[in-house]
N, C-alpha and C. Protein backbone atom coordinates (compact mmCIF):
# COMPACT_ATOMS: atom_id res chain seq x y z
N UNK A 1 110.55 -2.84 26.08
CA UNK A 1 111.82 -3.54 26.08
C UNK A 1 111.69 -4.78 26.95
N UNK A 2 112.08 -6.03 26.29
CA UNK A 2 111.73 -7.22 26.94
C UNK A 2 113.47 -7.27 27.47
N UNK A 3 113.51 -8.02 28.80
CA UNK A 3 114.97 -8.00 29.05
C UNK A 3 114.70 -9.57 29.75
N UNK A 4 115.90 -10.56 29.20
CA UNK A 4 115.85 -11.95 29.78
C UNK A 4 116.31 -12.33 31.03
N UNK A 5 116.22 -12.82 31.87
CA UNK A 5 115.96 -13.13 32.99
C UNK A 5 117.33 -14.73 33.00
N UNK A 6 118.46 -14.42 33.14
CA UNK A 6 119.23 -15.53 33.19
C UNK A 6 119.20 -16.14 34.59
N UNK A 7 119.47 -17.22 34.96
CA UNK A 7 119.33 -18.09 35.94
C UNK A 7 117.93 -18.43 37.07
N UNK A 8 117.02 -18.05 36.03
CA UNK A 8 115.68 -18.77 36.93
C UNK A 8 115.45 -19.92 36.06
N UNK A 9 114.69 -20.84 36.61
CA UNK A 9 114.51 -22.02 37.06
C UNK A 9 113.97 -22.22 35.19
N UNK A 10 113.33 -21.12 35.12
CA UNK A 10 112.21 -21.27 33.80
C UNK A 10 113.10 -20.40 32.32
N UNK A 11 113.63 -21.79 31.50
CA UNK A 11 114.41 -21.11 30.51
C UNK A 11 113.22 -19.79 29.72
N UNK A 12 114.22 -19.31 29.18
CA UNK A 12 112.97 -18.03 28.60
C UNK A 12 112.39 -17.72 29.06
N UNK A 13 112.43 -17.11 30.27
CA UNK A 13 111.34 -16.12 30.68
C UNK A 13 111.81 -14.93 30.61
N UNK A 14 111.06 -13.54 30.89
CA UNK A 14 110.99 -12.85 29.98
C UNK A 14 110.56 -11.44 30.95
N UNK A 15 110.81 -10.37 31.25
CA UNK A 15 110.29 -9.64 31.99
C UNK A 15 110.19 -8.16 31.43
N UNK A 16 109.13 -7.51 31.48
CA UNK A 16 109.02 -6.04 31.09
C UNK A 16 108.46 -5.01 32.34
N UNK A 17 108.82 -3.61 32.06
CA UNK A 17 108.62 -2.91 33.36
C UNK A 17 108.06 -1.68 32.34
N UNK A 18 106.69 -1.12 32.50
CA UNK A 18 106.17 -0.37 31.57
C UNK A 18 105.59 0.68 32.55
N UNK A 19 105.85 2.05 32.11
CA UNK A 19 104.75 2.93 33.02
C UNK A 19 103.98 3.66 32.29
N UNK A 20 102.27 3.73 32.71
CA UNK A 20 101.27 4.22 32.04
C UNK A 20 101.82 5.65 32.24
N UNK A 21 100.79 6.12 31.62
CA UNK A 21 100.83 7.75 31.34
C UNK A 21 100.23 8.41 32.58
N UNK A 22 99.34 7.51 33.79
CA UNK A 22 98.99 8.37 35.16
C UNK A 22 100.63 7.72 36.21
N UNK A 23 101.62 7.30 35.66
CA UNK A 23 102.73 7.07 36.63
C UNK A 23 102.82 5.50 36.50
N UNK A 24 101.43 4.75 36.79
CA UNK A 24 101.41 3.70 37.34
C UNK A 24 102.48 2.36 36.95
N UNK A 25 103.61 1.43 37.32
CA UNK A 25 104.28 0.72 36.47
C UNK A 25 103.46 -0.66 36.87
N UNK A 26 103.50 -1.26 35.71
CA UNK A 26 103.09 -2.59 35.05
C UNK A 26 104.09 -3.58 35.04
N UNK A 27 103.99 -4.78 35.28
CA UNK A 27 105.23 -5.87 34.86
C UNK A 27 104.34 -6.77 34.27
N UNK A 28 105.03 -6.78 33.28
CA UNK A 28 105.05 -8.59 31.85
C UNK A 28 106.17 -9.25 32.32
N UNK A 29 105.36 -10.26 32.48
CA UNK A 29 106.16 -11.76 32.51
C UNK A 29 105.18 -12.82 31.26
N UNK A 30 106.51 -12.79 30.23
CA UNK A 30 106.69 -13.86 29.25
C UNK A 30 107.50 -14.79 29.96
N UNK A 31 106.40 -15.52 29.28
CA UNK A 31 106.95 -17.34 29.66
C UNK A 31 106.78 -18.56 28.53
N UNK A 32 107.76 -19.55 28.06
CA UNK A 32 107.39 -20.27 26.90
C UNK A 32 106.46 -20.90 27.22
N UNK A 33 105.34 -21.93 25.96
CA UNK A 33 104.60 -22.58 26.36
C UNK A 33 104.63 -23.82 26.41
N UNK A 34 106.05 -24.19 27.09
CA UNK A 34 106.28 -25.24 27.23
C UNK A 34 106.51 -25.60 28.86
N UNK A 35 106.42 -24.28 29.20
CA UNK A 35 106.17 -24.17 30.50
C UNK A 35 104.74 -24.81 31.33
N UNK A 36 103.77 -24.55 29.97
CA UNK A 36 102.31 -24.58 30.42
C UNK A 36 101.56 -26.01 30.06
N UNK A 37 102.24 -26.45 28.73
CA UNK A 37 102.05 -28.40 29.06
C UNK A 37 102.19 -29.16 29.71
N UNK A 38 101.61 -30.22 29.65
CA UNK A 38 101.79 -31.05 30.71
C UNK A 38 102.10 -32.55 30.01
């Protein structure tokens, strides 16, 4: 489950919170790639 992230700096970004199967939790951060041009 991706859940959006309103009022940071970076439109669309994007955050996930996942836990493996030994417990451990993970975070995704989606970000557009317009973030990453220059």
């Amino acid at each position: 489950m991706w859940c959006p992230l309103p009022g940071t700096k970076i439109d669309g970004l994007y955050i996930a919170f996942l836990r493996s199967p030994d417990g451990v939790v993970f975070e995704f951060v989606e970000r557009p790639l317009k973030v990453f041009s220059t």
